[in-house]
Structures are given as C-alpha cells and as structure tokens.
Protein backbone atom coordinates (compact mmCIF):
# COMPACT_ATOMS: atom_id res chain seq x y z
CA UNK A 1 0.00 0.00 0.00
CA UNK A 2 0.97 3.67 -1.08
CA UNK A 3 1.37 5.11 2.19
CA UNK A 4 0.83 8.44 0.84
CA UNK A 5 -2.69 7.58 -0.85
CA UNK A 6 -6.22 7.16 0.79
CA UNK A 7 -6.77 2.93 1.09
CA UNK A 8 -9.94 3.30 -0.90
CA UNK A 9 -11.80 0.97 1.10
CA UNK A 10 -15.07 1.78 2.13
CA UNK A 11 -17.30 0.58 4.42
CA UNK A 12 -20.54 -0.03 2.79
CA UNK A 13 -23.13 -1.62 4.77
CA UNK A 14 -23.72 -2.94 8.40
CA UNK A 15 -26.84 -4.73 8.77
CA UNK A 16 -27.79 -6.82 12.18
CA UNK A 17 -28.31 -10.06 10.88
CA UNK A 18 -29.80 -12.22 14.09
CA UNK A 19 -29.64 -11.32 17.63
CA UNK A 20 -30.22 -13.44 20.85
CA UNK A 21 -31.34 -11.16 23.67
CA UNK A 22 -32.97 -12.60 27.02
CA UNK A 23 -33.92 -11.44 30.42
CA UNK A 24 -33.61 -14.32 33.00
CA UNK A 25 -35.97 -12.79 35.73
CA UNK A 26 -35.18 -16.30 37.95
CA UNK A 27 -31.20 -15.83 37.84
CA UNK A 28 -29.64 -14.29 40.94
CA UNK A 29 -27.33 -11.89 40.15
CA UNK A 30 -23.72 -11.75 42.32
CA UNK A 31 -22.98 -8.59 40.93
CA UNK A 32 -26.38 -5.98 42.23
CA UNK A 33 -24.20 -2.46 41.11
CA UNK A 34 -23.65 -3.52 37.51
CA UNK A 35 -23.86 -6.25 35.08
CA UNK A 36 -20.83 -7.64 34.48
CA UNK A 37 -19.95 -9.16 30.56
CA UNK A 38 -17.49 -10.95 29.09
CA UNK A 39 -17.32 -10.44 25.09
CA UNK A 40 -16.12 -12.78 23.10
CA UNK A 41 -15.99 -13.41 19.31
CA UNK A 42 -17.78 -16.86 18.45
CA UNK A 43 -17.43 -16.26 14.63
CA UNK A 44 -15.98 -14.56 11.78
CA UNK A 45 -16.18 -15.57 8.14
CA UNK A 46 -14.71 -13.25 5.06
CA UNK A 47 -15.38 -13.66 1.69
CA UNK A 48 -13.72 -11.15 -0.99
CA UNK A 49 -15.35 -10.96 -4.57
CA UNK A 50 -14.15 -12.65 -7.61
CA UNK A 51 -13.55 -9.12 -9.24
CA UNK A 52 -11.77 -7.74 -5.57
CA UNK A 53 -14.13 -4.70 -5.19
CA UNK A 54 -16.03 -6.40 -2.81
CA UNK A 55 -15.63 -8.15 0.88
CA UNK A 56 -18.16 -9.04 3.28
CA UNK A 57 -17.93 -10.08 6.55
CA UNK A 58 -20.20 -12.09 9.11
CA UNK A 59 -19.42 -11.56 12.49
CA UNK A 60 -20.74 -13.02 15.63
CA UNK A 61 -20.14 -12.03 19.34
CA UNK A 62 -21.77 -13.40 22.58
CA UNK A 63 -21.84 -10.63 25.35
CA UNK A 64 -21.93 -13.53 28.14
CA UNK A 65 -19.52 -16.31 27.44
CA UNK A 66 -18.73 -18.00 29.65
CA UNK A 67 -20.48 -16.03 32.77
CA UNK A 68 -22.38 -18.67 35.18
CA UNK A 69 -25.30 -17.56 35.95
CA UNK A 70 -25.80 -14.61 33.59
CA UNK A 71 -28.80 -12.52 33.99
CA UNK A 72 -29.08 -12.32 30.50
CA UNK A 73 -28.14 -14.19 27.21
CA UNK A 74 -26.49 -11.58 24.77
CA UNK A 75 -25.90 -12.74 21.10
CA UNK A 76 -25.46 -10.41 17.59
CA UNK A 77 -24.50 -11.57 14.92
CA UNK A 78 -23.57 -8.07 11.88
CA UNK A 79 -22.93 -8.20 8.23
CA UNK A 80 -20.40 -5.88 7.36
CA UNK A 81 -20.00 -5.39 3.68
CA UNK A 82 -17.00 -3.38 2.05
CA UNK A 83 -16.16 -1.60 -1.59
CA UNK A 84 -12.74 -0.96 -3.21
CA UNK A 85 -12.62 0.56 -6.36
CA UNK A 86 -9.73 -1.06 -8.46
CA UNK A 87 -7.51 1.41 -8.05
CA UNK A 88 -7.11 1.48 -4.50
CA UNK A 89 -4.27 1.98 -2.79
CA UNK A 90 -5.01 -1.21 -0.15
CA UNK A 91 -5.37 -4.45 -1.09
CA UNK A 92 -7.61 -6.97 0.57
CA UNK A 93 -4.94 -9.18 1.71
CA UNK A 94 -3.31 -5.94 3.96
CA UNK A 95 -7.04 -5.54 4.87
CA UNK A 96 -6.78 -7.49 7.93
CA UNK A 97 -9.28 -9.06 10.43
CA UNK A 98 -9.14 -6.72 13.61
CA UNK A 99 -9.85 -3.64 11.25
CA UNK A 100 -13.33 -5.70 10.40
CA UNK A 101 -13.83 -6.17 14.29
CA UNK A 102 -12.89 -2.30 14.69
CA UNK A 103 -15.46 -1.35 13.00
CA UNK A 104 -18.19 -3.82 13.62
CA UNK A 105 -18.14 -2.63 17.30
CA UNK A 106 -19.34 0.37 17.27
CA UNK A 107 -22.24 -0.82 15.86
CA UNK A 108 -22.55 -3.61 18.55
CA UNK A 109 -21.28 -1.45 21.34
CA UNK A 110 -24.95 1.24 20.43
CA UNK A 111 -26.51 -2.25 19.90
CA UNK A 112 -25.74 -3.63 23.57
CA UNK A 113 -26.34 -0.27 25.28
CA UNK A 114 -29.55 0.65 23.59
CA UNK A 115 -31.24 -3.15 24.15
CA UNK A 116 -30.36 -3.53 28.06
CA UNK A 117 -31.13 0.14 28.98
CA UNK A 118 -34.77 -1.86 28.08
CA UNK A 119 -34.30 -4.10 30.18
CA UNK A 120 -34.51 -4.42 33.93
CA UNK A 121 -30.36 -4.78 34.55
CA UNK A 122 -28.53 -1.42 34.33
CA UNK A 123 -27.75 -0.14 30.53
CA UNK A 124 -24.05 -1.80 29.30
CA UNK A 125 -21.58 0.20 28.26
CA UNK A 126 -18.91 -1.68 26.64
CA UNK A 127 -15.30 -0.45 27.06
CA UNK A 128 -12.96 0.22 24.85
CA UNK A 129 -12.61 -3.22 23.07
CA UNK A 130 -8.32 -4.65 21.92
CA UNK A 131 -9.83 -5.97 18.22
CA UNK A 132 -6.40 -7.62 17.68
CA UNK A 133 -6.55 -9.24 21.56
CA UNK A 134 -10.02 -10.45 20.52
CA UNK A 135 -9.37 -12.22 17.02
CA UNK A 136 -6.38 -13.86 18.74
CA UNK A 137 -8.74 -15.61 21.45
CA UNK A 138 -11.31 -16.31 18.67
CA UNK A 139 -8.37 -17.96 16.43
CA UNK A 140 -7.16 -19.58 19.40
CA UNK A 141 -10.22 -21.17 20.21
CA UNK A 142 -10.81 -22.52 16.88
CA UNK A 143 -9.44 -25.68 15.08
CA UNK A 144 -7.08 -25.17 13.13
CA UNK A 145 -9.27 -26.39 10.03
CA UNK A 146 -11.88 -24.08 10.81
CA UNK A 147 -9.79 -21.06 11.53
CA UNK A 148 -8.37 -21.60 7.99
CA UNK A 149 -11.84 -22.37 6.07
CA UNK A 150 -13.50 -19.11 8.16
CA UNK A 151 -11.01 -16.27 7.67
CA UNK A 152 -8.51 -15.55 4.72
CA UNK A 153 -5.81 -12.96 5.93
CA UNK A 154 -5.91 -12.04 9.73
C-alpha cells in the first residue's frame, strides 16, 4: 500500500443479521451495582469478490460467554460489507481481520447499550474493546481447520 494515498476501502453496509437477547428474571445476580460481561468473538467468516471490489464479513459475538449464571443471554450476529474501487491503494490481503472487528463494534457497542437500557439490569456500556486481543482468542479457540476455512488474511 501507497502510504501516501487514501486505502480506498469503504465501508458499505452494516446490517444486524440475528440477535439473541434474554432477560432471565429467575437468575440471581452476584454482581447488584452492575452487570458484568465478558465479550467474546464466536465467529468470523470473510469472503472477498471474484472481481476484488467487494468483501463481506459475518461476524458473531456473545456478550456472556462464559459467565455462570448470567442474567441475560447476549448474542449479535452483523454483516459488514466493504467496496474498493480497483484502483485502491489497499489491497484486501493488507485488509486485515481486527480492522473488520474495529469497526463492527461500534455498531454492537450502540446495539448492547440501547437493548439492556430496556431491560430491567442497568444499561451496558462496553469499554474500549483490543480488536487484535479479541481475534487472537477467537483464532485460538478454533481448530485449526476451521480457523483456515472461516477467515482468509488475519
């Protein structure tokens, strides 16, 4: 990449594909001043375009893995869908991973926030999420066959 020039890449489209979102009114919760999370990415599958001006990404992220007891089950699952015009300066393969994650969480961070401030826990505001820290655990918890047939460059 021309370090000098714009990437080119843009990001097109970020649609919510599926969401699992549940109040458990019968769970006791250890933690009464806040709701504690623990966010973890459960999936992540990239497919670029024959012609390269196109990648789209499914990601998936469960709010409460591996919390016993959660008060809640918290579950998104975002398309993210990019353009790069055939001159741009980036190519898909410097494209990597964590920038997908970097920018899918925004959009789950107003997602989480805006669904349990309607629910009877206090509203979540996720901090500030390490996108290369989080792809590592998600690679690391994946075969090694299905790390390779999910994601192309990381």
């Amino acid at each position: 990449m021309d370090s000098t020039k714009e990437p080119g890449i843009i990001l097109d489209k970020v649609v919510l594909l599926k969401s699992d979102v549940e109040y458990k009114p019968n769970v006791k919760r250890a933690d009464e001043g806040g709701l504690s999370y623990c966010l973890a990415l459960t999936k992540f599958t990239r497919n670029e375009a024959a012609e390269d001006t196109e990648l789209c990404a499914i990601v998936e992220f469960d709010l409460m893995n591996g919390i016993e007891n959660a008060p809640i089950v918290f579950r998104a699952t975002f398309y993210l869908e990019y353009k790069r015009p055939k001159e741009a300066s980036m190519a898909w393969t410097e494209f990597k991973n964590p920038m997908v994650l970097a920018h899918a969480i925004p959009y789950l961070r107003e997602f989480v926030t805006n669904m349990t401030a309607r629910m009877p826990v206090p509203p979540l505001i996720l901090d500030p999420v390490n996108t290369i820290l989080l792809y590592k655990r998600y690679q690391a918890s994946q075969s090694p066959a299905q790390a390779e047939a999910e994601a192309k460059p990381s």
